[in-house]
N, C-alpha and C. Protein backbone atom coordinates (compact mmCIF):
# COMPACT_ATOMS: atom_id res chain seq x y z
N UNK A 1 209.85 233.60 269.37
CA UNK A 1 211.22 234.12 269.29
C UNK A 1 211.25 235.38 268.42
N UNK A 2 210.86 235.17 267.30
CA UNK A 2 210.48 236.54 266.33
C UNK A 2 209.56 237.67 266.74
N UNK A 3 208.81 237.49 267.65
CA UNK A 3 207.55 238.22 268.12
C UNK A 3 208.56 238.94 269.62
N UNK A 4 209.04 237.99 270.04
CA UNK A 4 210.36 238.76 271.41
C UNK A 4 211.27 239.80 270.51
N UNK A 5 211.74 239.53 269.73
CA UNK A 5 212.99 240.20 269.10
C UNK A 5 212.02 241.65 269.02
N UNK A 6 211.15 240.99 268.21
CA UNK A 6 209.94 242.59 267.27
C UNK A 6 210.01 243.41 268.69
N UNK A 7 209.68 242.94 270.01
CA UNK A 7 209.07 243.84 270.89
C UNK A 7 210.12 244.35 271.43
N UNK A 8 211.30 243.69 271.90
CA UNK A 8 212.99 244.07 272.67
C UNK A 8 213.32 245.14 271.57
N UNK A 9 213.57 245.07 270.08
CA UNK A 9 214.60 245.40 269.54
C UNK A 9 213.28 246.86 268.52
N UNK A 10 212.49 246.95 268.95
CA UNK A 10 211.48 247.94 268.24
C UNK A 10 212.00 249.16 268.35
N UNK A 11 212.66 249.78 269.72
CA UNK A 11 213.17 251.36 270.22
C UNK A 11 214.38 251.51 268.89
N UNK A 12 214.97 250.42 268.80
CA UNK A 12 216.12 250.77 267.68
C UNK A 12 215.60 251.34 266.17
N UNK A 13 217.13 251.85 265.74
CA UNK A 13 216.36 252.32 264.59
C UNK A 13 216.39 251.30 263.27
N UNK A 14 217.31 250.12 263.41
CA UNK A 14 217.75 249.09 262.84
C UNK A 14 217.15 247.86 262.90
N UNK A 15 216.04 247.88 264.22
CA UNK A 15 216.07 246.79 264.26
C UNK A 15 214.64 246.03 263.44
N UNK A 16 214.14 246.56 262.35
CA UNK A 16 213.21 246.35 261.10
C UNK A 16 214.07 245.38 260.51
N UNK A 17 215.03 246.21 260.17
CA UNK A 17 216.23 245.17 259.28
C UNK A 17 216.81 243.76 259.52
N UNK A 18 217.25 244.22 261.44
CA UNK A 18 217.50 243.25 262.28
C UNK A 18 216.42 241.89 262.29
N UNK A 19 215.32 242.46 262.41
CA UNK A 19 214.19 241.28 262.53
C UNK A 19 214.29 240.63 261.20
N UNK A 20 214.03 241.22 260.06
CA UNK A 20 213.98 240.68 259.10
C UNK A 20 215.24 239.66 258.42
N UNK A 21 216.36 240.20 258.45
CA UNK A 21 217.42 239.56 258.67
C UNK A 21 217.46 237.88 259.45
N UNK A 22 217.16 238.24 260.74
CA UNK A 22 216.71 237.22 261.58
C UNK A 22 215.68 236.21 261.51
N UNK A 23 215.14 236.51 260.20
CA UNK A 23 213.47 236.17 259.75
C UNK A 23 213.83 234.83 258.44
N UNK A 24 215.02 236.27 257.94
CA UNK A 24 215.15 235.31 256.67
C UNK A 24 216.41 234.07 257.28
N UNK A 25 217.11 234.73 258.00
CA UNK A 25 218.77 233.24 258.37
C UNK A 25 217.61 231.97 259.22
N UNK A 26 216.75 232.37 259.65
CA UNK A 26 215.96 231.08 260.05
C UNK A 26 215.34 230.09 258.97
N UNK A 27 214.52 231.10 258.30
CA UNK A 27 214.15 230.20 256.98
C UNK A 27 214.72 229.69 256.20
N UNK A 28 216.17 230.53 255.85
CA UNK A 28 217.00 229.75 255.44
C UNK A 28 217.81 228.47 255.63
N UNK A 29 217.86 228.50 256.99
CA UNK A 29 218.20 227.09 257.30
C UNK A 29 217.50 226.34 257.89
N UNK A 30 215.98 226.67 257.78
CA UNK A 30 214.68 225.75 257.78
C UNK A 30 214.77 224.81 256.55
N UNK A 31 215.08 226.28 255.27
CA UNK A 31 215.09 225.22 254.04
C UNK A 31 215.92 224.14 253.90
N UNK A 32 217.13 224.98 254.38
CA UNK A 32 218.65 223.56 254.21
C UNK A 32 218.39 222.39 254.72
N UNK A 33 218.04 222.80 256.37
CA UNK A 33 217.47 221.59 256.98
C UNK A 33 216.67 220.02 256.09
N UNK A 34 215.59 221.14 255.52
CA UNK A 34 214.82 220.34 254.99
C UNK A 34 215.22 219.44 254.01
N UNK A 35 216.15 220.28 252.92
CA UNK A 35 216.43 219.56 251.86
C UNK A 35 217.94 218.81 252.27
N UNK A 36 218.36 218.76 253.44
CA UNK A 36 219.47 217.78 253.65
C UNK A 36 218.41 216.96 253.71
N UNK A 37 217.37 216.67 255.10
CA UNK A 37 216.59 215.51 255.26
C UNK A 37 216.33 214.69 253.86
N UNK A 38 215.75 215.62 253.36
CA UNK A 38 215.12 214.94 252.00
C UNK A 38 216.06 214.18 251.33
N UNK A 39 217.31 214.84 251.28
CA UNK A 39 218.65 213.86 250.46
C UNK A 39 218.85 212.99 251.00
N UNK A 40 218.89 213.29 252.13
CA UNK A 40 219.38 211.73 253.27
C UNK A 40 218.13 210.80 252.53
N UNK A 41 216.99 210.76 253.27
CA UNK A 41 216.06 209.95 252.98
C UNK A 41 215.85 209.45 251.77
N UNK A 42 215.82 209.92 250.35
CA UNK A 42 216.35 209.70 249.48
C UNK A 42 217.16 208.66 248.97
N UNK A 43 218.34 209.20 249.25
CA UNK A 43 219.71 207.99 249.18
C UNK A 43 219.85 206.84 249.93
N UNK A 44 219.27 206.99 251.59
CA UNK A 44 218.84 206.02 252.36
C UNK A 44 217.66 204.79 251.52
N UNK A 45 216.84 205.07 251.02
CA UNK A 45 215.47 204.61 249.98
C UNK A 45 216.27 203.69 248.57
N UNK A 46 217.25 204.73 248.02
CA UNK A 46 217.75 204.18 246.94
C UNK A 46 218.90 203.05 247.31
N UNK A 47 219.80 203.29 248.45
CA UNK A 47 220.73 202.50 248.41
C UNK A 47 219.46 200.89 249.17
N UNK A 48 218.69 201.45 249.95
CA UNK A 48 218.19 200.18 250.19
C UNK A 48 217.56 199.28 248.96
N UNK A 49 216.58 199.90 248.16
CA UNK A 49 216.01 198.95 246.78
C UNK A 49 217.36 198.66 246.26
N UNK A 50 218.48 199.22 245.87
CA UNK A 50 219.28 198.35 245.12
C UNK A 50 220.12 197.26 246.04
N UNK A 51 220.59 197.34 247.18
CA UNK A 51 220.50 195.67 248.38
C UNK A 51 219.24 194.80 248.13
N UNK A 52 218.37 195.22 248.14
CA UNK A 52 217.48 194.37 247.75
C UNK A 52 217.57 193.79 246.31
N UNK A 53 217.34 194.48 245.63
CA UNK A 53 217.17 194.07 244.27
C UNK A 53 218.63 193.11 243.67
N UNK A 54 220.06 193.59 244.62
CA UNK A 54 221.35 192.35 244.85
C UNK A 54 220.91 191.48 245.33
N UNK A 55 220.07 191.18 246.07
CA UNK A 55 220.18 190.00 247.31
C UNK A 55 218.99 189.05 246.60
N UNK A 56 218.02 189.81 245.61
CA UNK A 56 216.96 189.55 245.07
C UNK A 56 217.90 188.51 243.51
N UNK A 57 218.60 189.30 243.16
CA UNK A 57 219.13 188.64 241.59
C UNK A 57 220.25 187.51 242.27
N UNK A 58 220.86 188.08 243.55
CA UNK A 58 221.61 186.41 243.86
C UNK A 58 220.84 185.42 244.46
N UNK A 59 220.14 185.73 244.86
CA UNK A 59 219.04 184.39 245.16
C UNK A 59 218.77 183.85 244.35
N UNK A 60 217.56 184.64 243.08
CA UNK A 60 217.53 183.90 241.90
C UNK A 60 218.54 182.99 241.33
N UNK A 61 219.85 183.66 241.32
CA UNK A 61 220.83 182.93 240.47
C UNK A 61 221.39 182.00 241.21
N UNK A 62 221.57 181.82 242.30
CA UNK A 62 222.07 180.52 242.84
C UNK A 62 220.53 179.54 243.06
N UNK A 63 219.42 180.20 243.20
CA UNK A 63 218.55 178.99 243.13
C UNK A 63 218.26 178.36 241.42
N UNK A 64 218.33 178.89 240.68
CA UNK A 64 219.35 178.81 238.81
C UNK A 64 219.60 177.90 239.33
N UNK A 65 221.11 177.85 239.60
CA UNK A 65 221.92 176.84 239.55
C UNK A 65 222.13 175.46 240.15
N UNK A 66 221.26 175.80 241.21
CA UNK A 66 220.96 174.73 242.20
C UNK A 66 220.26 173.59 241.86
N UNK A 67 218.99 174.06 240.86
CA UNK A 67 218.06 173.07 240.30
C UNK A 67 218.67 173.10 239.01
């Protein structure tokens, strides 16, 4: 896609800028991309160990009480 633009948009006198421009709004939301994933996955990870670690301390405590 970057290598099409370089060769279409080369006759211009702008289009150095253009590419680069185009170079960086991709990476940029390569990065975002990335670091939404990462948050998701993250919070997905944390909210699961602490269900566990609930389901883990009420077990204990009703098997407590049971015996």
């Amino acid at each position: 896609m970057v290598v099409f633009l370089l060769f279409t948009l080369r006759e211009t006198r702008f289009s150095r800028l253009f590419v680069l421009v185009v170079v960086v709004v991709i990476v940029v939301v390569a990065v975002v991309v990335v670091v939404v994933v990462v948050v998701v996955v993250v919070v997905v990870v944390v909210v699961v160990v602490v269900v566990v670690v609930v389901v883990v301390v009420v077990v204990v405590a009703f098997s407590e009480n049971g015996s």
